[in-house]
C-alpha atoms as a PDB file:
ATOM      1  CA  UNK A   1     144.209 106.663  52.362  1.00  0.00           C
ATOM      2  CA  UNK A   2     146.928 104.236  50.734  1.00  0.00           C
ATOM      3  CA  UNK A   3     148.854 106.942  51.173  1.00  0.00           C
ATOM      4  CA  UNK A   4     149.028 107.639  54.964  1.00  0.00           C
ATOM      5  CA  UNK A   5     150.607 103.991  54.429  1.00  0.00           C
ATOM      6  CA  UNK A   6     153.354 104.831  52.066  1.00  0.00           C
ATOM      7  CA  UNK A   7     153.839 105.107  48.470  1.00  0.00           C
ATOM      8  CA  UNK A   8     152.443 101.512  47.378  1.00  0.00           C
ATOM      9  CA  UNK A   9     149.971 101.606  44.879  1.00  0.00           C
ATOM     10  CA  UNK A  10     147.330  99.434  46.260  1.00  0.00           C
ATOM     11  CA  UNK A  11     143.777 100.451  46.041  1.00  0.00           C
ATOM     12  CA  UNK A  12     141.516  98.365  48.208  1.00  0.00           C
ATOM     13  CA  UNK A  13     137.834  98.802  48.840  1.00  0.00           C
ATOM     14  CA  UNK A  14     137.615  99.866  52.742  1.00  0.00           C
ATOM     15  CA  UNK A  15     137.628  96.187  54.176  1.00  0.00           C
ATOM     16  CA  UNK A  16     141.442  96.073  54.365  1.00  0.00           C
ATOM     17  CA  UNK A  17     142.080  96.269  58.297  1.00  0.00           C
ATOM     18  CA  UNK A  18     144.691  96.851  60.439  1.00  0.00           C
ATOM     19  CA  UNK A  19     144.769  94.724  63.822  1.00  0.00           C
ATOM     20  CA  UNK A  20     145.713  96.708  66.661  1.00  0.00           C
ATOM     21  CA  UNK A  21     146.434  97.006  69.929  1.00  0.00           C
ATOM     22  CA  UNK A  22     147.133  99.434  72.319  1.00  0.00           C
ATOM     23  CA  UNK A  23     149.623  99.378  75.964  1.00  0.00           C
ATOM     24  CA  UNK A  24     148.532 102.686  78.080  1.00  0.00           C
ATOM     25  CA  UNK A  25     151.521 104.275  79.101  1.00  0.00           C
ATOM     26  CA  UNK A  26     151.464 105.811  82.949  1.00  0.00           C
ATOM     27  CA  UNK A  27     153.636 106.389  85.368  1.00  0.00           C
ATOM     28  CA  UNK A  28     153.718 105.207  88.974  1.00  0.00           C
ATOM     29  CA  UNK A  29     151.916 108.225  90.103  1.00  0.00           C
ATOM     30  CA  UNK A  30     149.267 107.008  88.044  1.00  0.00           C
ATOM     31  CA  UNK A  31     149.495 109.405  85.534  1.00  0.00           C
ATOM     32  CA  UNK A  32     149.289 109.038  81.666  1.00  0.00           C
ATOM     33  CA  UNK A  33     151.714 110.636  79.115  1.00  0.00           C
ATOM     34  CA  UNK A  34     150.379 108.502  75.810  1.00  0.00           C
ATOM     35  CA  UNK A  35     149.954 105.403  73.959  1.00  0.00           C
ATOM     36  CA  UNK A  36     151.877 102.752  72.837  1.00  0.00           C
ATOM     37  CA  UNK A  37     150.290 101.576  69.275  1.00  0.00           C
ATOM     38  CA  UNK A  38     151.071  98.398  67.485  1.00  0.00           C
ATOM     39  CA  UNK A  39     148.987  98.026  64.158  1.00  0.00           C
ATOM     40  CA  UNK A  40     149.557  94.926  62.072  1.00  0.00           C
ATOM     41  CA  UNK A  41     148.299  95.539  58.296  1.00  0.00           C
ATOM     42  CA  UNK A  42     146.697  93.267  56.304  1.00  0.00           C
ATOM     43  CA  UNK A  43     148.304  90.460  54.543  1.00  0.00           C
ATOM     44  CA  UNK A  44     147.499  91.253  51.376  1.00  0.00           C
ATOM     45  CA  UNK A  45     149.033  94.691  51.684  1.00  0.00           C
ATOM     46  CA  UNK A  46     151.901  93.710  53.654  1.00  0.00           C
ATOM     47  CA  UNK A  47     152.748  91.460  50.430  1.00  0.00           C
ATOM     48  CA  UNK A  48     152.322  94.604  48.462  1.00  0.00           C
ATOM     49  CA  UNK A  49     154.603  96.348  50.740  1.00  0.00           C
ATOM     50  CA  UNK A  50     157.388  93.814  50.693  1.00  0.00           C
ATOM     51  CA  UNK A  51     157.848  93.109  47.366  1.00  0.00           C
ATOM     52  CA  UNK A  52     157.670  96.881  46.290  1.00  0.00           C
ATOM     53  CA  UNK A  53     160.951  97.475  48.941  1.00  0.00           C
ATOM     54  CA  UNK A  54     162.609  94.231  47.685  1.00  0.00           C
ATOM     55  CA  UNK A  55     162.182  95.813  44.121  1.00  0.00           C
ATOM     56  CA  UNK A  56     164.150  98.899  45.485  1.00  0.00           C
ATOM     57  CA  UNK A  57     167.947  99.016  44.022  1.00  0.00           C
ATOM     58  CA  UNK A  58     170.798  99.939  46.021  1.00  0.00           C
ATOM     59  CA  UNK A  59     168.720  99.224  49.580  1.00  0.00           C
ATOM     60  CA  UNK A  60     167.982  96.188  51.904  1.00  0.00           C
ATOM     61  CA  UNK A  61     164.566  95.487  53.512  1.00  0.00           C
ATOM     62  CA  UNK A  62     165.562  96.747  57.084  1.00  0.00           C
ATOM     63  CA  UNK A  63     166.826 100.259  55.791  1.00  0.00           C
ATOM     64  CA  UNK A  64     163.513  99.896  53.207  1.00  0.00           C
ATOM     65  CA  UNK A  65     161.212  99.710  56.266  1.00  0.00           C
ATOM     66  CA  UNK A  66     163.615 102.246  57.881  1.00  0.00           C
ATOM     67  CA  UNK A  67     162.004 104.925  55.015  1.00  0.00           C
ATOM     68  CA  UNK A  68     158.453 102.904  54.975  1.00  0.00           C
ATOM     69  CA  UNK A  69     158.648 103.878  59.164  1.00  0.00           C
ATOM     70  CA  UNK A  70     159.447 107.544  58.314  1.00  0.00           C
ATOM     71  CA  UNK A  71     156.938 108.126  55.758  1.00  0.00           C
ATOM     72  CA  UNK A  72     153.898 106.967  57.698  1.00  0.00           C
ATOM     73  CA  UNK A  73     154.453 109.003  60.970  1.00  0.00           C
ATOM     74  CA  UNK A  74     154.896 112.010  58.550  1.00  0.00           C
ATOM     75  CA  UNK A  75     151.725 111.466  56.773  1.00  0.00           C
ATOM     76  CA  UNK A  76     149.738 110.319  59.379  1.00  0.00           C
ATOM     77  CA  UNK A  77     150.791 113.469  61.879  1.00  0.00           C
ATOM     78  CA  UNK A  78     147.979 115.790  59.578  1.00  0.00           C
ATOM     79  CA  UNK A  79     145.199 113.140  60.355  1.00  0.00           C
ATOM     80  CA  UNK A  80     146.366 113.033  64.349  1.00  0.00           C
ATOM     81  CA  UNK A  81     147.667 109.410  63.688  1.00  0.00           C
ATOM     82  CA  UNK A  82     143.996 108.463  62.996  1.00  0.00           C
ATOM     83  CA  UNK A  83     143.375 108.627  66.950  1.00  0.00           C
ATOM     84  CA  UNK A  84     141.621 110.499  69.436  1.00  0.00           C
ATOM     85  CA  UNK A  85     141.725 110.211  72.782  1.00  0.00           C
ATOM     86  CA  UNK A  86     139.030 111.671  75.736  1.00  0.00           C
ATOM     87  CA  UNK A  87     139.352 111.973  79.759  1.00  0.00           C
ATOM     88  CA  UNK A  88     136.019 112.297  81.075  1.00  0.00           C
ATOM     89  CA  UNK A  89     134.696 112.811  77.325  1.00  0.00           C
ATOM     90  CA  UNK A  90     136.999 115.829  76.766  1.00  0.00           C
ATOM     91  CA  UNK A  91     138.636 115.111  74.030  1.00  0.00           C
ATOM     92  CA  UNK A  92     143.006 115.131  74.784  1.00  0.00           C
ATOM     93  CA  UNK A  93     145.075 117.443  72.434  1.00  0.00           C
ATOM     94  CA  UNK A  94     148.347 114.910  70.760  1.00  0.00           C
ATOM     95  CA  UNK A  95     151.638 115.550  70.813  1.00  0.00           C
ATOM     96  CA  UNK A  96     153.815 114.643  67.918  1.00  0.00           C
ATOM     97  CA  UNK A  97     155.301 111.006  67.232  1.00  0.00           C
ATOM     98  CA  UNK A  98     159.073 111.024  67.633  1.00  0.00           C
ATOM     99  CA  UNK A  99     159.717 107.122  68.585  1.00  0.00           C
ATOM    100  CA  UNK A 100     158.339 104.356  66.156  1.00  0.00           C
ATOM    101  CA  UNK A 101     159.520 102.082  63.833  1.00  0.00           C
ATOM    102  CA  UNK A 102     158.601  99.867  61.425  1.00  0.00           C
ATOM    103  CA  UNK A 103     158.875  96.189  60.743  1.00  0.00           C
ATOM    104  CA  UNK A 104     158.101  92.739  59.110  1.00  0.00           C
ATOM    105  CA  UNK A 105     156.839  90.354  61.699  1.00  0.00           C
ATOM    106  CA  UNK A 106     155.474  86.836  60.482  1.00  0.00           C
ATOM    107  CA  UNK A 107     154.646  88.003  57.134  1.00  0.00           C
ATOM    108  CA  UNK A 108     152.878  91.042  58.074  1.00  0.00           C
ATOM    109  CA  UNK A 109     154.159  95.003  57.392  1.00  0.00           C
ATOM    110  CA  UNK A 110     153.943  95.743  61.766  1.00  0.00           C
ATOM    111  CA  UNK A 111     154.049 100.174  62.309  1.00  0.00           C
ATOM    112  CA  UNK A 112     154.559 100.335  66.263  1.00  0.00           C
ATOM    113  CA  UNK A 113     154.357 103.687  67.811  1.00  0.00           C
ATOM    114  CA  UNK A 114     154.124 105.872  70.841  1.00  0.00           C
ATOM    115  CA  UNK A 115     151.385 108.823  70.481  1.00  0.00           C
ATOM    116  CA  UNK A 116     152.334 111.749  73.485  1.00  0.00           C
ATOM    117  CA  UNK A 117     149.460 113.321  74.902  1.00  0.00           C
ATOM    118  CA  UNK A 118     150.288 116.990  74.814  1.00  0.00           C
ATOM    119  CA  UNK A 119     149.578 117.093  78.755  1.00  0.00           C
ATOM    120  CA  UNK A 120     150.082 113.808  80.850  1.00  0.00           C
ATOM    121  CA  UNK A 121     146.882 113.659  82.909  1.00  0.00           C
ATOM    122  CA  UNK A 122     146.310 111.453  86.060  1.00  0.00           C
ATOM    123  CA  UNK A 123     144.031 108.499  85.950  1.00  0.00           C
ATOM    124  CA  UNK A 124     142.973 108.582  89.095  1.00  0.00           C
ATOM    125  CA  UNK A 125     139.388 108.817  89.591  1.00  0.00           C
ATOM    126  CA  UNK A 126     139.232 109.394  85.281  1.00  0.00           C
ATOM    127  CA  UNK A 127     138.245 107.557  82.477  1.00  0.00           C
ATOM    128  CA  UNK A 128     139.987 107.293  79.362  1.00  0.00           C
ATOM    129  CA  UNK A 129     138.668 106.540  76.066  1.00  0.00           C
ATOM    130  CA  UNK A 130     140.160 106.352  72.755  1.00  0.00           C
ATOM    131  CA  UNK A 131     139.003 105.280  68.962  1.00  0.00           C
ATOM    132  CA  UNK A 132     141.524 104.805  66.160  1.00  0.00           C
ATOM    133  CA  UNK A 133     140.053 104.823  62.910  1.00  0.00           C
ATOM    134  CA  UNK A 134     140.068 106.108  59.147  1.00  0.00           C
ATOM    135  CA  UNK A 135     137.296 108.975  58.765  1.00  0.00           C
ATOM    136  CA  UNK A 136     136.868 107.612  55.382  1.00  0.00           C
ATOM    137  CA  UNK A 137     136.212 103.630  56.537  1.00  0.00           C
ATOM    138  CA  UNK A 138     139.134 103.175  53.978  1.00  0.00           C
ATOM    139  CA  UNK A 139     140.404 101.233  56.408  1.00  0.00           C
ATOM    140  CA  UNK A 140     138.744  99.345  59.121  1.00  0.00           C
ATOM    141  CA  UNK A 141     140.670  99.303  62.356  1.00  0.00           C
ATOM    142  CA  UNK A 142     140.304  96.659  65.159  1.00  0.00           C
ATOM    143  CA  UNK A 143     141.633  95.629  68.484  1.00  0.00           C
ATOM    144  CA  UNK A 144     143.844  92.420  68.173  1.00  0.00           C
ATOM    145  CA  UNK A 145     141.275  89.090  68.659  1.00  0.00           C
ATOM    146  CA  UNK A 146     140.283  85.460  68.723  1.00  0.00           C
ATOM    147  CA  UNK A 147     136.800  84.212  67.626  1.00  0.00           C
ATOM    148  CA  UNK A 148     135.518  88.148  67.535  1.00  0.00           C
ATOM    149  CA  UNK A 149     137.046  88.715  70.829  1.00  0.00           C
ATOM    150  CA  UNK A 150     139.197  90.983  72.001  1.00  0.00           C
ATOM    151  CA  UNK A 151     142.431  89.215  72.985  1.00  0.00           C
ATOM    152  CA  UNK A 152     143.588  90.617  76.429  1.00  0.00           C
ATOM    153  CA  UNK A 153     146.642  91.535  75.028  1.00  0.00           C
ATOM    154  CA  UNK A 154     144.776  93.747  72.827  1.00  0.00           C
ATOM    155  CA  UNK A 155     144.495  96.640  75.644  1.00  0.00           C
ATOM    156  CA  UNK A 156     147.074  97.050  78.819  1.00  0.00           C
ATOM    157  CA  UNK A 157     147.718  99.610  81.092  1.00  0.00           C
ATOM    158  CA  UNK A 158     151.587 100.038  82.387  1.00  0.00           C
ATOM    159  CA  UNK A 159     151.691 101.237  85.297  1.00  0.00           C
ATOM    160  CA  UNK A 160     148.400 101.694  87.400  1.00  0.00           C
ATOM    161  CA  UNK A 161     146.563  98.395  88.256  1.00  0.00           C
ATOM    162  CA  UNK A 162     143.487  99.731  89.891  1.00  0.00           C
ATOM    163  CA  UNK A 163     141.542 100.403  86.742  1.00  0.00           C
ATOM    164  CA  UNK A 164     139.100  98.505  84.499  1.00  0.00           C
ATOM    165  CA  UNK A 165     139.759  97.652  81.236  1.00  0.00           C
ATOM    166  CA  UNK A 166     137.661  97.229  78.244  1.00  0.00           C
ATOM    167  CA  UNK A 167     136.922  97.091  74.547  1.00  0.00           C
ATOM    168  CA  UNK A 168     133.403  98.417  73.716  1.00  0.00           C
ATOM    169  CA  UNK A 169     132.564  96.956  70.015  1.00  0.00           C
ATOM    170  CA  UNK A 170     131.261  99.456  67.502  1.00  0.00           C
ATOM    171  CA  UNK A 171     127.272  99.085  66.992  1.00  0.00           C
ATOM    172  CA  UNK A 172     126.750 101.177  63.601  1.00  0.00           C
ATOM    173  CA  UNK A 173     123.351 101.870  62.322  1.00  0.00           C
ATOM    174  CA  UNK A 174     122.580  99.565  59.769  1.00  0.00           C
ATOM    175  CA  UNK A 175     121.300 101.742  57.268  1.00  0.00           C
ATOM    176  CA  UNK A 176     125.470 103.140  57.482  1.00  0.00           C
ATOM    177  CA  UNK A 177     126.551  99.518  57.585  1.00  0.00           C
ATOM    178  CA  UNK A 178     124.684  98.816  54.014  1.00  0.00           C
ATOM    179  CA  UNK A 179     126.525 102.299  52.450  1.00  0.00           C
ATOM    180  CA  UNK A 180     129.563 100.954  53.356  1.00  0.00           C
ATOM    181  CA  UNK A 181     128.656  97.567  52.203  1.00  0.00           C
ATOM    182  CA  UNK A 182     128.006  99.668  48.728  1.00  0.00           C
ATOM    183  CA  UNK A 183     131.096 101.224  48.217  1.00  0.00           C
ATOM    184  CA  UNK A 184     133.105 100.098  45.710  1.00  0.00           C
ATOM    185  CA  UNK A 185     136.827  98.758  45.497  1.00  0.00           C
ATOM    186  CA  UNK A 186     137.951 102.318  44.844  1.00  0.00           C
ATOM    187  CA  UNK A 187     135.659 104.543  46.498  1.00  0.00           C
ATOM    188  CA  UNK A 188     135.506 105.713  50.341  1.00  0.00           C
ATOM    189  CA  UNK A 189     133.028 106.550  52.693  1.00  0.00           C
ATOM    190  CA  UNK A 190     132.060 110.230  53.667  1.00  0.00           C
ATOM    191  CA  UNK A 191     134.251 111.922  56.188  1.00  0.00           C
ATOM    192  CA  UNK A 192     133.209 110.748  59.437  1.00  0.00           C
ATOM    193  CA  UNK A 193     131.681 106.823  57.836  1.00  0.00           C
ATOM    194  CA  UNK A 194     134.734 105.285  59.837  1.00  0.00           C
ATOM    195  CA  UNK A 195     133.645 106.540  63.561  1.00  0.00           C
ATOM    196  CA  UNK A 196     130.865 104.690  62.864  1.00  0.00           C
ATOM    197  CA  UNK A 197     132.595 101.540  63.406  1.00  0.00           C
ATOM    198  CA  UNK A 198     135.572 102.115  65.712  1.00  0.00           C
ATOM    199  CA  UNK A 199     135.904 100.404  68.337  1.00  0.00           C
ATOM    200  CA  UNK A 200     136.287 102.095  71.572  1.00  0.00           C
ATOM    201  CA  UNK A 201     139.465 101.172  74.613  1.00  0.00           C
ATOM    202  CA  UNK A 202     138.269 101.571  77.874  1.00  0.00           C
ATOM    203  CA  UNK A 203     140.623 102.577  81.510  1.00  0.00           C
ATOM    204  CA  UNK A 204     138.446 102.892  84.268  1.00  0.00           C
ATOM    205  CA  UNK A 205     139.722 104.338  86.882  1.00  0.00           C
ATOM    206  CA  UNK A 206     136.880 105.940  88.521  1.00  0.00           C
END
């Protein structure tokens, strides 16, 4: 999964996390064309990151993280940007990512994106769901917070005020929380470990 990142050559045991947080993009017809995505990586990899561009002859950070940008929206567009997103619990087909950019923001390696939905749908009277997350627990993904709460910042909706918004924690079994407590610094988790312990952004519009 290091690689969906990039080419460094860290290998982590799945508790390196990305803090995210997500702005709902709609229009003023109330109808939503995708997400906006900010994930902040770890600091430990984001050290990783930096020093392996500053090591890079012949190229400054910016056009470094210019590349870094590049090469994570192309490897994460075969794992659907490690999203999915449902409208009534139908499950929304993605479009590809064509604006994003990467960037160092106090200390930390910051990917910022906006994932299309294939076909804008209206909120109105709909619920939207999504989970970002690593199939593999590789990575643990989680909504931007403060004392294990989600900061309010975390989730926002541009557009349409008349919804309710919310960030339902993950409640794994615990028998899958002790095999991922087992794995070890270079292994992963079966395919599907991660959606075990995604968290899950909430518009109510209903």
């Amino acid at each position: 999964m290091a690689s969906l990142l990039g080419s460094t050559n860290v290998h982590a045991h799945p508790h390196g996390w990305i803090d995210l947080s997500v702005r709902v993009i709609t229009d003023d017809e109330g109808v939503v064309s995708g997400l906006h995505q900010t994930w902040r990586m770890d600091p430990f990899y984001s050290l990783v990151v930096f020093e392996e561009l500053q090591q890079v002859e012949a190229a400054s950070l910016d056009e470094g993280l210019d590349q870094l940008g590049k090469e994570i929206r192309d490897n994460l567009s075969g794992y659907d940007y490690l999203t999915e997103v449902s409208i009534n619990g139908e499950r929304q087909t993605l479009g590809e990512v064509s604006e994003y950019t990467a960037l160092e923001r106090d200390g930390r390696l910051t990917f910022m994106f906006i994932l299309p939905l294939e076909s804008p749908q209206s909120l109105e009277g709909n619920q939207l769901t999504y989970q970002v997350f690593d199939s593999t627990y590789y990575l643990e993904v989680v909504h931007e917070a403060e004392n294990n709460q989600p900061l309010e910042e975390a989730l926002i909706l541009n557009g349409e005020p008349a919804c309710e918004l919310s960030i339902v924690p993950a409640n794994p079994d615990p028998e899958l929380v002790m095999e991922a407590a087992m794995l070890g610094e270079d292994e992963t988790g079966e395919p599907g470990l991660g959606r075990h312990f995604a968290e899950t952004g909430r518009v109510d519009c209903r």
